[in-house]
Protein backbone atom coordinates (compact mmCIF):
# COMPACT_ATOMS: atom_id res chain seq x y z
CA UNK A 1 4.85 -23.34 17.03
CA UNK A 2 7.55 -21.88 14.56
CA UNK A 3 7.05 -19.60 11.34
CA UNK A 4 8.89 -18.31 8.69
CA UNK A 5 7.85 -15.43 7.32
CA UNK A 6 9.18 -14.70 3.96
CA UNK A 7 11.70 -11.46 3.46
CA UNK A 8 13.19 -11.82 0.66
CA UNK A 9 11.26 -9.57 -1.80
CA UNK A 10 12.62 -6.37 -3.82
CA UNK A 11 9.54 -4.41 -3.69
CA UNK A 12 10.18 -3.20 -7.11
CA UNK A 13 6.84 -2.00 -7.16
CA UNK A 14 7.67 0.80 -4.43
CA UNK A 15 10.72 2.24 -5.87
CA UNK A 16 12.32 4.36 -5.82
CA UNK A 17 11.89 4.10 -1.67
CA UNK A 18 12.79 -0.04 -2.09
CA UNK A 19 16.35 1.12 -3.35
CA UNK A 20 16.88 2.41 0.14
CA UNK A 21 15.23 -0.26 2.12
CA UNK A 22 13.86 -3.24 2.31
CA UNK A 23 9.98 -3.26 1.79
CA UNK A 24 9.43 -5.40 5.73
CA UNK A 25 10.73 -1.94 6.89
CA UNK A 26 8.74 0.42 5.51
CA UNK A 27 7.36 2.30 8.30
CA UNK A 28 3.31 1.58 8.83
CA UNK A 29 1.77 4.07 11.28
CA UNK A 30 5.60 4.84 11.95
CA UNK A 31 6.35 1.32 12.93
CA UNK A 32 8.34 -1.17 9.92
CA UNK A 33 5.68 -3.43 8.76
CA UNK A 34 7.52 -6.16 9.40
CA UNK A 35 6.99 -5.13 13.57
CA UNK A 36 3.09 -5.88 13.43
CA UNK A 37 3.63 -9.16 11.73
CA UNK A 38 5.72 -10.06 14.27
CA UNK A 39 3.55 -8.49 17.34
CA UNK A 40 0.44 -10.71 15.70
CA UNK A 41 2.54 -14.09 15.43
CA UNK A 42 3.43 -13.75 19.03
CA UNK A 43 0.30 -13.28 19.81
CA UNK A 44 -0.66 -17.16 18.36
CA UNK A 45 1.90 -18.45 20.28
CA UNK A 46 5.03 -18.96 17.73
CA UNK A 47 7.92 -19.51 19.73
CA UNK A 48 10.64 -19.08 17.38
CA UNK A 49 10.79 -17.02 13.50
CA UNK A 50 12.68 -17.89 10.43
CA UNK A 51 13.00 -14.51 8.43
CA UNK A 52 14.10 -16.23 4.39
CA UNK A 53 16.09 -13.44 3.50
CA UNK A 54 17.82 -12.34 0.32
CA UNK A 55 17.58 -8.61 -0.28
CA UNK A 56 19.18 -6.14 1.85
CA UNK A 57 19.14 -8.85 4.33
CA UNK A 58 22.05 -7.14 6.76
CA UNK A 59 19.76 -4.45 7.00
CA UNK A 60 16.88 -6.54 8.07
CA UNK A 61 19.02 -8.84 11.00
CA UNK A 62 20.58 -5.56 12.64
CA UNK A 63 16.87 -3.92 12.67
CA UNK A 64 15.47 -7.29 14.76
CA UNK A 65 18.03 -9.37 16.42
CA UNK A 66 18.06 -12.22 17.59
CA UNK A 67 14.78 -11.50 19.32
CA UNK A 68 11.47 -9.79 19.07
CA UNK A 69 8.52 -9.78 21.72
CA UNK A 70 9.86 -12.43 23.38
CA UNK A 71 10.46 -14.91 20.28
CA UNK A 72 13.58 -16.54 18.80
CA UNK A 73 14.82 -14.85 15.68
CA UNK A 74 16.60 -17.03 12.88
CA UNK A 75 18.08 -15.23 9.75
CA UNK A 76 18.17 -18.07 6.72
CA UNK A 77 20.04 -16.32 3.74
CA UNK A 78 19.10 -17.25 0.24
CA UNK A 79 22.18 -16.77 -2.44
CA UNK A 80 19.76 -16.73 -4.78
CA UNK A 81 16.18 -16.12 -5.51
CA UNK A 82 14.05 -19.32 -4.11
CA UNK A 83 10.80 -18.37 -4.98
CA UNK A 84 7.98 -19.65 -1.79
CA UNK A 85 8.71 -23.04 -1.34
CA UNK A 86 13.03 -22.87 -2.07
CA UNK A 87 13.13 -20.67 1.95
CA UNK A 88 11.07 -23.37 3.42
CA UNK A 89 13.38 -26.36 2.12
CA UNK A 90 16.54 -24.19 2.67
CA UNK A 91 14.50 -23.60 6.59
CA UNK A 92 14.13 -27.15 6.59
CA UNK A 93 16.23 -28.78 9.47
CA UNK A 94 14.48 -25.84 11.74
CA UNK A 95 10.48 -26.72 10.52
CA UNK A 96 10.75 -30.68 10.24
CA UNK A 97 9.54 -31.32 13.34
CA UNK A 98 5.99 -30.12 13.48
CA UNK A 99 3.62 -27.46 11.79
CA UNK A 100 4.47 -24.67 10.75
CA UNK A 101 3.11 -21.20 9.66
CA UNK A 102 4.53 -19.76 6.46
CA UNK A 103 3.75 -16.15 5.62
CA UNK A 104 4.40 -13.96 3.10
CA UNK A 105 6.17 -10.73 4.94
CA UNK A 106 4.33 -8.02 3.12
CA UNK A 107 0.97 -9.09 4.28
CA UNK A 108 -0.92 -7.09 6.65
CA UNK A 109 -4.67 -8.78 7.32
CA UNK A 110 -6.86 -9.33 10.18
CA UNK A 111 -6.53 -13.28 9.42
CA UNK A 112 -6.68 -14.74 13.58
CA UNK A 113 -3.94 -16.63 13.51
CA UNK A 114 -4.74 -18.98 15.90
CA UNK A 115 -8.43 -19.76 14.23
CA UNK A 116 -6.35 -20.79 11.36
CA UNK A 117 -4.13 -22.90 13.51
CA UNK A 118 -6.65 -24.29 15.24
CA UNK A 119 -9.25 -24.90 12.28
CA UNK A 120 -5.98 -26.81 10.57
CA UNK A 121 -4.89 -29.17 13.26
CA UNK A 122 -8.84 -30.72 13.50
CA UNK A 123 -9.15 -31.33 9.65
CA UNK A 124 -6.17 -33.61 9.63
CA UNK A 125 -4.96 -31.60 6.02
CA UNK A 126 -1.49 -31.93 5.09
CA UNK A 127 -2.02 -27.70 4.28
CA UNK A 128 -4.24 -24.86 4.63
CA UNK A 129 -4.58 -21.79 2.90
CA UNK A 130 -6.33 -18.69 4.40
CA UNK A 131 -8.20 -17.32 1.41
CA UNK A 132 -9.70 -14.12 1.11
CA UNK A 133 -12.40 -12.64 -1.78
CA UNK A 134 -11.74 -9.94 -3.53
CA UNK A 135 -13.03 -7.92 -6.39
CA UNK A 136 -10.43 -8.48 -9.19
CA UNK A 137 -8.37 -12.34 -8.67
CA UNK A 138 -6.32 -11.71 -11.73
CA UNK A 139 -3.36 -10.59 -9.62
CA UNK A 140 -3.35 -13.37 -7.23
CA UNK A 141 -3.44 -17.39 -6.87
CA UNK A 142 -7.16 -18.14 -6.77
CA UNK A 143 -8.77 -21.52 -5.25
CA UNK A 144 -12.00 -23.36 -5.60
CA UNK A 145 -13.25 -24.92 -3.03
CA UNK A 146 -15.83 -27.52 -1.66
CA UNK A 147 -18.19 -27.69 0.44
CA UNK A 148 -16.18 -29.04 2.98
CA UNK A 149 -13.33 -26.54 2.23
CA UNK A 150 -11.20 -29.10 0.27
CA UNK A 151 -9.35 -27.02 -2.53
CA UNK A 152 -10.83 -28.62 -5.53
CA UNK A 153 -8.19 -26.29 -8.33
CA UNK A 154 -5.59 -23.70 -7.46
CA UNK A 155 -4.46 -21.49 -10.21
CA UNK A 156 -1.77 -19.40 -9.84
CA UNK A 157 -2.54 -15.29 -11.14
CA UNK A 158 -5.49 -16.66 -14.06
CA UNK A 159 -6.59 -13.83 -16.93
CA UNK A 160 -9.57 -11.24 -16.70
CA UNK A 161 -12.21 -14.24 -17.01
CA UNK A 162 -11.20 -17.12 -16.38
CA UNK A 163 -11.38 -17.33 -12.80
CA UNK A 164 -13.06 -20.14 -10.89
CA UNK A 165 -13.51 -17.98 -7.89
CA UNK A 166 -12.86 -14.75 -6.38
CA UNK A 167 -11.05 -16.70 -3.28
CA UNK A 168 -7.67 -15.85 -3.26
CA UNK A 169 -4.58 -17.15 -1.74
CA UNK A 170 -4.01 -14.76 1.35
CA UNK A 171 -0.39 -15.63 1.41
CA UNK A 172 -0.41 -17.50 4.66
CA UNK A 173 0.03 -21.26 5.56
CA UNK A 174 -0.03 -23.54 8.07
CA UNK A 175 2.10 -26.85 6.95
CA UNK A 176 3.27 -30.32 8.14
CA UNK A 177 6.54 -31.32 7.71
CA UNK A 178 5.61 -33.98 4.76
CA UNK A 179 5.23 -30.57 2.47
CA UNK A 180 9.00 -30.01 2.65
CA UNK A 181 9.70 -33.38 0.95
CA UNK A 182 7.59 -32.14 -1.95
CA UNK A 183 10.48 -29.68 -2.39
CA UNK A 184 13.38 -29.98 -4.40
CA UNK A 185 16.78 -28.50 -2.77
CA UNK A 186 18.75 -25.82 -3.64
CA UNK A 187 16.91 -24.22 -6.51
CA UNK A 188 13.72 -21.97 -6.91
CA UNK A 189 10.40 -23.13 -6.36
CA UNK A 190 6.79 -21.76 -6.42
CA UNK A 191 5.18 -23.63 -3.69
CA UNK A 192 1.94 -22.41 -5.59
CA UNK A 193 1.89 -23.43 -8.68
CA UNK A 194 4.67 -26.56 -7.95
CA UNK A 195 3.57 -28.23 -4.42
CA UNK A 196 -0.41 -26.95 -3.52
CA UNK A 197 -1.35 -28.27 -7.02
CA UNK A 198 -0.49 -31.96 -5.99
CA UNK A 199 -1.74 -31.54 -2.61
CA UNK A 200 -5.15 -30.76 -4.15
CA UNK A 201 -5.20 -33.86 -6.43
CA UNK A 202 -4.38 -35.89 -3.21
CA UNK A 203 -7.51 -34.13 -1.67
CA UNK A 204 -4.86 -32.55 1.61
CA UNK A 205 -4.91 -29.36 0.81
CA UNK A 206 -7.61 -27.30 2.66
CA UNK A 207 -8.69 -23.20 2.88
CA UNK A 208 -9.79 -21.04 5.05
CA UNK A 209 -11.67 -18.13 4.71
CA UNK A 210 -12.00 -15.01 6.45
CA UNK A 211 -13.52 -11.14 6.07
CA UNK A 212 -12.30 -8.12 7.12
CA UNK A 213 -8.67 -6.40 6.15
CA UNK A 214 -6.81 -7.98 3.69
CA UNK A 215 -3.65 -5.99 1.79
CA UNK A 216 -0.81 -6.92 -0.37
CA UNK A 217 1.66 -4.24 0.10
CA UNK A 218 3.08 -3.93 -3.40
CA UNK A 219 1.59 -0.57 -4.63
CA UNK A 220 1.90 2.75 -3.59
CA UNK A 221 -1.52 2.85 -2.84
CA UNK A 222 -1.60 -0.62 -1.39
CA UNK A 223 0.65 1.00 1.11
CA UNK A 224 -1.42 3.92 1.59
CA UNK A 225 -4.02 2.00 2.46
CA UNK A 226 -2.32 -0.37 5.09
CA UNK A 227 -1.49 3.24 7.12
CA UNK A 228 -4.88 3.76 7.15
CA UNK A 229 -6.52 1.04 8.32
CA UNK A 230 -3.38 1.06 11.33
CA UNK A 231 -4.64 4.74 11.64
CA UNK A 232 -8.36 3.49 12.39
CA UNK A 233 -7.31 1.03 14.80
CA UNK A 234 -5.26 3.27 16.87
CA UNK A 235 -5.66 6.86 16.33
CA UNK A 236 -9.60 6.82 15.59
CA UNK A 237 -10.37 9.01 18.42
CA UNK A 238 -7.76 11.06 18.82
CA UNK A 239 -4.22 11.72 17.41
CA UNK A 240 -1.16 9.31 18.91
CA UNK A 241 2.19 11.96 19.27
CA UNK A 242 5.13 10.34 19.88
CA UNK A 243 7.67 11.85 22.56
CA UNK A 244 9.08 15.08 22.59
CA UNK A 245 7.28 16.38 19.73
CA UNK A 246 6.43 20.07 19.37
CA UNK A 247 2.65 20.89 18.42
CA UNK A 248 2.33 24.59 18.38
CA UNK A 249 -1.30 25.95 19.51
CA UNK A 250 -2.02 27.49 16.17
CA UNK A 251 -1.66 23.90 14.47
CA UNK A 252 -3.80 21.27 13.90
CA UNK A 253 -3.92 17.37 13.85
CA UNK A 254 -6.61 15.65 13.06
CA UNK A 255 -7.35 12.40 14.04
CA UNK A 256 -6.76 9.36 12.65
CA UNK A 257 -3.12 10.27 12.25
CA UNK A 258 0.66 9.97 14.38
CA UNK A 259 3.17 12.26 14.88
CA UNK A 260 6.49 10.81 15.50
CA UNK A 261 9.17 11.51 18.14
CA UNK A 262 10.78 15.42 18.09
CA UNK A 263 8.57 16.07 15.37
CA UNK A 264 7.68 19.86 15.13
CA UNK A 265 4.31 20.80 13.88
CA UNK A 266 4.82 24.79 13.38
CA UNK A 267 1.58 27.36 13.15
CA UNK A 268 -0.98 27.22 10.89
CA UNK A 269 -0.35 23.87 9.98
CA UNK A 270 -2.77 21.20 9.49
CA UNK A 271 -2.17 17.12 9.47
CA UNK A 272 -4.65 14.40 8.47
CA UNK A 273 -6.95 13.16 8.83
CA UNK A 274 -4.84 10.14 7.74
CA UNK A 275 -1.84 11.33 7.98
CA UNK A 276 1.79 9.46 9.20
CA UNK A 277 4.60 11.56 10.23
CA UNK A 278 7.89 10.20 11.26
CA UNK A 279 10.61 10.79 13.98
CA UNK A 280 12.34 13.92 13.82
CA UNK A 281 9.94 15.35 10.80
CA UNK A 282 9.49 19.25 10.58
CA UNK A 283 6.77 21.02 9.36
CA UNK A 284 6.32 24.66 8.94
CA UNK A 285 3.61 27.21 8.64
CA UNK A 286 0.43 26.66 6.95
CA UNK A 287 1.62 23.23 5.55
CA UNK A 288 -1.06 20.73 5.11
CA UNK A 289 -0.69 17.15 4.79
CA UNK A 290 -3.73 14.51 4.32
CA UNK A 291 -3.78 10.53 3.55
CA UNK A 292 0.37 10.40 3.32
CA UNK A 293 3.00 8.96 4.58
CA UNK A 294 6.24 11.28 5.95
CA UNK A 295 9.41 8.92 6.68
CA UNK A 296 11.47 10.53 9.38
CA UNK A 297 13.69 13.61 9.25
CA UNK A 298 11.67 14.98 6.03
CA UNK A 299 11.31 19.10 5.87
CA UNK A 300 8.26 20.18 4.72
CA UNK A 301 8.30 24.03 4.38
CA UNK A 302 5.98 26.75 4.43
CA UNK A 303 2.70 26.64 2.78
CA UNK A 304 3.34 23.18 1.07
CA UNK A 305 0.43 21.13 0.25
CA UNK A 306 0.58 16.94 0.09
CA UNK A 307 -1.92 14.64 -0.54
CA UNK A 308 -2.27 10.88 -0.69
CA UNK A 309 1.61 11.04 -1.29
CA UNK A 310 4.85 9.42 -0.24
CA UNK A 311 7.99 11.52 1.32
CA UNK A 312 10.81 9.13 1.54
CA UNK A 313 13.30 9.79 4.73
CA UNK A 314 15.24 13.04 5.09
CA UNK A 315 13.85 14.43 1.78
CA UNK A 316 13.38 18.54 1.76
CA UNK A 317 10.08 20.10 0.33
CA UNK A 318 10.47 23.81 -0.14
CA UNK A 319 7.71 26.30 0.10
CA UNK A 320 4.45 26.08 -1.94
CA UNK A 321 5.08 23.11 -3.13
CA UNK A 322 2.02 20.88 -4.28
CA UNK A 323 2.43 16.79 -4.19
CA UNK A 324 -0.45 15.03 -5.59
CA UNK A 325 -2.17 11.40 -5.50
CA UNK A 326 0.18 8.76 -5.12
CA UNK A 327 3.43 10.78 -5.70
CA UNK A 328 6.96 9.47 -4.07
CA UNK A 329 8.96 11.79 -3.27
CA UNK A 330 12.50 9.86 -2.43
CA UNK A 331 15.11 9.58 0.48
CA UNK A 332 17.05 12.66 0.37
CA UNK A 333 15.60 14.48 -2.64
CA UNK A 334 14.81 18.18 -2.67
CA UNK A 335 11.75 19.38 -3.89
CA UNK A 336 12.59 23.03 -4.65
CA UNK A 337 9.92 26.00 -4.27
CA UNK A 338 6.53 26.61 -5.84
CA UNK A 339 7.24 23.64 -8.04
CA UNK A 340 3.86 20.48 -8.36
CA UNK A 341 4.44 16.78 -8.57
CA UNK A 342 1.15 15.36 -9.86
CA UNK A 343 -0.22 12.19 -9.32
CA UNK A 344 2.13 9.26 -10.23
CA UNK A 345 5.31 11.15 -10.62
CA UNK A 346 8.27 9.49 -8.67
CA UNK A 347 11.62 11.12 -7.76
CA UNK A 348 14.70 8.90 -7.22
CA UNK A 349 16.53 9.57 -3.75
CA UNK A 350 19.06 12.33 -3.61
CA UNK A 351 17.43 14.15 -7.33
CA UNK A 352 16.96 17.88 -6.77
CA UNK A 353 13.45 18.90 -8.95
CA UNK A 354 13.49 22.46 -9.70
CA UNK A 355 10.71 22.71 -11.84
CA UNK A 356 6.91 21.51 -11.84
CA UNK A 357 6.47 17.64 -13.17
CA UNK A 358 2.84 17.46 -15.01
CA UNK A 359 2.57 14.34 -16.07
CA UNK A 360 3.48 11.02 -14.25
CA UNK A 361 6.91 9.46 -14.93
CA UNK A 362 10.30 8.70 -12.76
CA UNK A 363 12.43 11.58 -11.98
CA UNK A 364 15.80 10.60 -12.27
């Protein structure tokens, strides 16, 4: 079994941390995102990955190689954007000879791959769609469906309203090769709105649905929310410290929440519940720090206060400092004393912020 997994987004959504990185490598419980996809395809058997890449797409081929938990890595390079289905016809002399999973890279579910697989390969469809329900469709492709899990209409991000359904397209395929031909070369395609609508009318195109964990990382909160539900899976019980890190008794880390490698956790100061710090992260006295995210090398000082906020790598937070709700706080940017970021204020990498920002907007 093969995949391609598609990397070719700009995460515009998460800036200003996606001007530093791609989104795949934004670190989830202090591992890129991109690593647990990977871990969970393995796990379904997929010999071999195609990662459809576009931007920062150097970045993304020295951080995996040529292999990853034991499977072949591919790199296919778009020159320009493709849109879903332009990767898989540009992929196209790798996937021809069998099905193939297609995945959108920003994904993190707890869709069983190999259910889906499985389910696929005995209802002879030409596609399947894992489909998920959630509360508001508007922002996704949403599918009706039969009673035999034929998809009767697919209809790609409808208005407030108008919604068959509250199924949505989960961003993850399994396809036969006869798909590809569907797809013109060399220029951009939506696979959604341009192939899956004909497979429909031909009565091939199937879904499957499944519960549990299902998030689009786009959002900063989106984001927040995939740490979390990592957190709960492996840190439930108790805390997960990485090597050489530095806890000092007078501390305190509460669980679900990691600590990354040489991390020092001075006196007084309290992490999580819910709570990511990265390699090489320092924070001092009486510093709390609750449902966030801290990339690695970040200085939080003295007495500083975050919440539910982002801290993009090697940033510096000075003393007192208060970071609200959904805050991002980017690579490299120094947060100077006694100053507050409330919620939704963003600060572009590198930007020193002397005084308090009250109201949210992009510091640049």
């Amino acid at each position: 079994m093969k995949a391609l997994v598609l990397a070719g987004g700009f995460g515009t959504r998460l800036r200003p941390l996606s001007c530093t990185r791609p989104k795949l490598l934004f670190p989830v419980a202090n591992r890129p995102l991109l690593d647990w996809t990977l871990e969970k395809l393995t796990k379904a058997g997929v010999e071999e990955v195609v990662l459809a890449v576009n931007y920062m797409a150097d970045v993304l081929e020295r951080s995996f190689g040529s292999s990853r938990f034991g499977m072949k890595m591919r790199y296919s390079r778009e020159t320009k954007p493709l849109g879903t289905g332009g990767p898989m016809k540009l992929a196209e002399s790798v996937l021809k000879d069998d099905s193939f999973l297609a995945l959108n890279g920003d994904i993190l579910s707890d869709l069983d791959l190999r259910k889906l697989i499985e389910t696929h390969r005995k209802s002879g469809a030409t596609a399947t769609i894992a489909l998920h329900e959630v509360e508001d469709p508007s922002r996704y492709g949403v599918v009706e469906l039969d009673s035999k899990n034929h998809v009767g209409r697919f209809i790609e991000k409808p208005k407030p309203g108008e919604t068959p359904s509250r199924l949505v397209n989960a961003g993850v395929y399994i396809l036969e090769p006869p798909v590809l031909e569907l797809i013109q070369p060399e220029r951009k395609v939506s696979v959604e709105r341009e192939v899956f609508p004909i497979l429909a009318s031909e009565g091939t195109l199937r879904g499957y649905v499944f519960d549990g964990l299902w998030t689009d990382i786009g959002k900063p909160n989106d984001y927040i929310q995939a740490n979390r539900h990592i957190l709960d899976q492996i840190a439930r019980n108790r805390p997960v410290i990485g090597k050489n890190a530095t806890i000092h008794n007078g501390s305190r880390v509460i669980s679900p929440s990691v600590i990354g490698e040489n991390a020092t956790i001075s006196d007084e100061a309290c992490i999580g519940p819910y709570a990511v710090v990265g390699d090489d992260v320092t924070v001092r006295k009486g510093a709390k720090i609750e449902n966030s995210v801290v990339f690695p090398s970040a200085w939080i000082d003295n007495f500083t206060s975050i919440r539910g906020a982002i801290i993009g790598e090697g940033a510096i937070v000075g003393q007192w400092v208060k970071i609200e709700s959904q805050a991002i706080v980017g690579d490299h940017a120094v947060i100077y004393d006694n100053v507050t970021l409330t919620q939704g204020v963003s600060v572009c990498p590198s930007k020193e912020v002397e005084e308090s920002v009250l109201e949210p907007k992009q510091v640049m």
